[in-house]
Protein backbone atom coordinates (compact mmCIF):
# COMPACT_ATOMS: atom_id res chain seq x y z
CA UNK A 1 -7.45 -4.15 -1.26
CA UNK A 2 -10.74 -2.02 -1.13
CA UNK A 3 -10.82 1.27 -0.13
CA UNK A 4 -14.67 1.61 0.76
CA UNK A 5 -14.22 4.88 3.32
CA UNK A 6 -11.58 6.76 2.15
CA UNK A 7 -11.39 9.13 5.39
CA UNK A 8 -11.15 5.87 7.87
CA UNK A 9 -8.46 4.37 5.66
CA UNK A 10 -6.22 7.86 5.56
CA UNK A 11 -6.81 7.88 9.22
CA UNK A 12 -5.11 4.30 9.70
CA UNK A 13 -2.39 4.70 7.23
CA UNK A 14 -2.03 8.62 8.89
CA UNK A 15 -2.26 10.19 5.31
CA UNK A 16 -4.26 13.25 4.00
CA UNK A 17 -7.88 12.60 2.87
CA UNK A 18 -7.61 14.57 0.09
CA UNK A 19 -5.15 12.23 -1.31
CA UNK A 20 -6.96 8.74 -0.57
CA UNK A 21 -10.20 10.51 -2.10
CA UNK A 22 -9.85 9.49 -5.23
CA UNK A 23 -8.60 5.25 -4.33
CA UNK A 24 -10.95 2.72 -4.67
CA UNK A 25 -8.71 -0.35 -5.29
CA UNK A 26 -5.00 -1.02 -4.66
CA UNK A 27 -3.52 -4.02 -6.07
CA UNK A 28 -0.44 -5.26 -4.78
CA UNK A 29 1.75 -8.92 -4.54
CA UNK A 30 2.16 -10.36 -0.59
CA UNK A 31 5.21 -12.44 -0.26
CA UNK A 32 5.91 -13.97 2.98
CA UNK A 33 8.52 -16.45 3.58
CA UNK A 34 8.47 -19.06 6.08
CA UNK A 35 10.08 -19.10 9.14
CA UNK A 36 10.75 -15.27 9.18
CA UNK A 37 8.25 -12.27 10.71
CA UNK A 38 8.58 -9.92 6.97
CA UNK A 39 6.23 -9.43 4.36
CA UNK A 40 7.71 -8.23 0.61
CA UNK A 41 5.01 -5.83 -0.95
CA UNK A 42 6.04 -5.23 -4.89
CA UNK A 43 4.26 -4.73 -7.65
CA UNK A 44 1.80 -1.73 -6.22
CA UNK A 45 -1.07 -0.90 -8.42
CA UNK A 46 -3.60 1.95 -6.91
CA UNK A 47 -7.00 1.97 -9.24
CA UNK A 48 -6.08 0.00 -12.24
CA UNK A 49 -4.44 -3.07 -12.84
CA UNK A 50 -2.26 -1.41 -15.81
CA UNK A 51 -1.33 1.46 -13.40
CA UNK A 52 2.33 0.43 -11.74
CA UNK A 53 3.73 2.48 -9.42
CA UNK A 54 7.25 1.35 -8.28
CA UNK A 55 7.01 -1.79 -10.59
CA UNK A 56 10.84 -2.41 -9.76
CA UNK A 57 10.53 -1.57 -6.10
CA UNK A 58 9.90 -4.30 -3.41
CA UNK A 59 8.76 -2.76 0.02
CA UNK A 60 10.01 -5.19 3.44
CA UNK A 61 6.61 -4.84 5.79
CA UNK A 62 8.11 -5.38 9.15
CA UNK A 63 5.51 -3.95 11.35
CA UNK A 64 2.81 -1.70 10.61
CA UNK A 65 4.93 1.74 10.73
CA UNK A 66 6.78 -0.10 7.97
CA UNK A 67 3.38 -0.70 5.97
CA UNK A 68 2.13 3.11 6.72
CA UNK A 69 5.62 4.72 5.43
CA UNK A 70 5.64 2.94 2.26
CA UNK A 71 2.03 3.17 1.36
CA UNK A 72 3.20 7.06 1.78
CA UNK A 73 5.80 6.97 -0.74
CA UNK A 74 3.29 5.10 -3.31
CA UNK A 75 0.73 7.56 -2.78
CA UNK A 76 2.54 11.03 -2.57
């Protein structure tokens, strides 16, 4: 993911702009399996590809609250 305006994409994920200044990139694995409405987020990366955060940690997407709670937790 690409973080090219830093102040719309704290708006949509309802985070502080002064901590999304500094992300350009977020790298992240999208599992979805078939036949059921969840996504599994893991693996969450923010500017470098050797920079895990929550390596262990799988995040269930059900909706987009879901999404903008656990994209808090990574970047807090």
């Amino acid at each position: 993911l690409y973080v090219k305006n830093h102040i719309e994409f704290s708006r949509i994920l309802q985070i502080g702009s002064s901590k999304t200044k500094n992300i350009k990139k977020i790298y992240f694995d999208l599992e979805k399996n078939i036949g059921s409405a969840e996504f599994t987020v893991s693996n969450v990366k923010i500017n470098s590809a050797a920079d895990i955060h929550n390596k262990d940690k799988k995040f269930i997407i059900k909706n987009i609250q879901n999404l903008r709670s656990n994209f808090r937790k990574v970047i807090d």
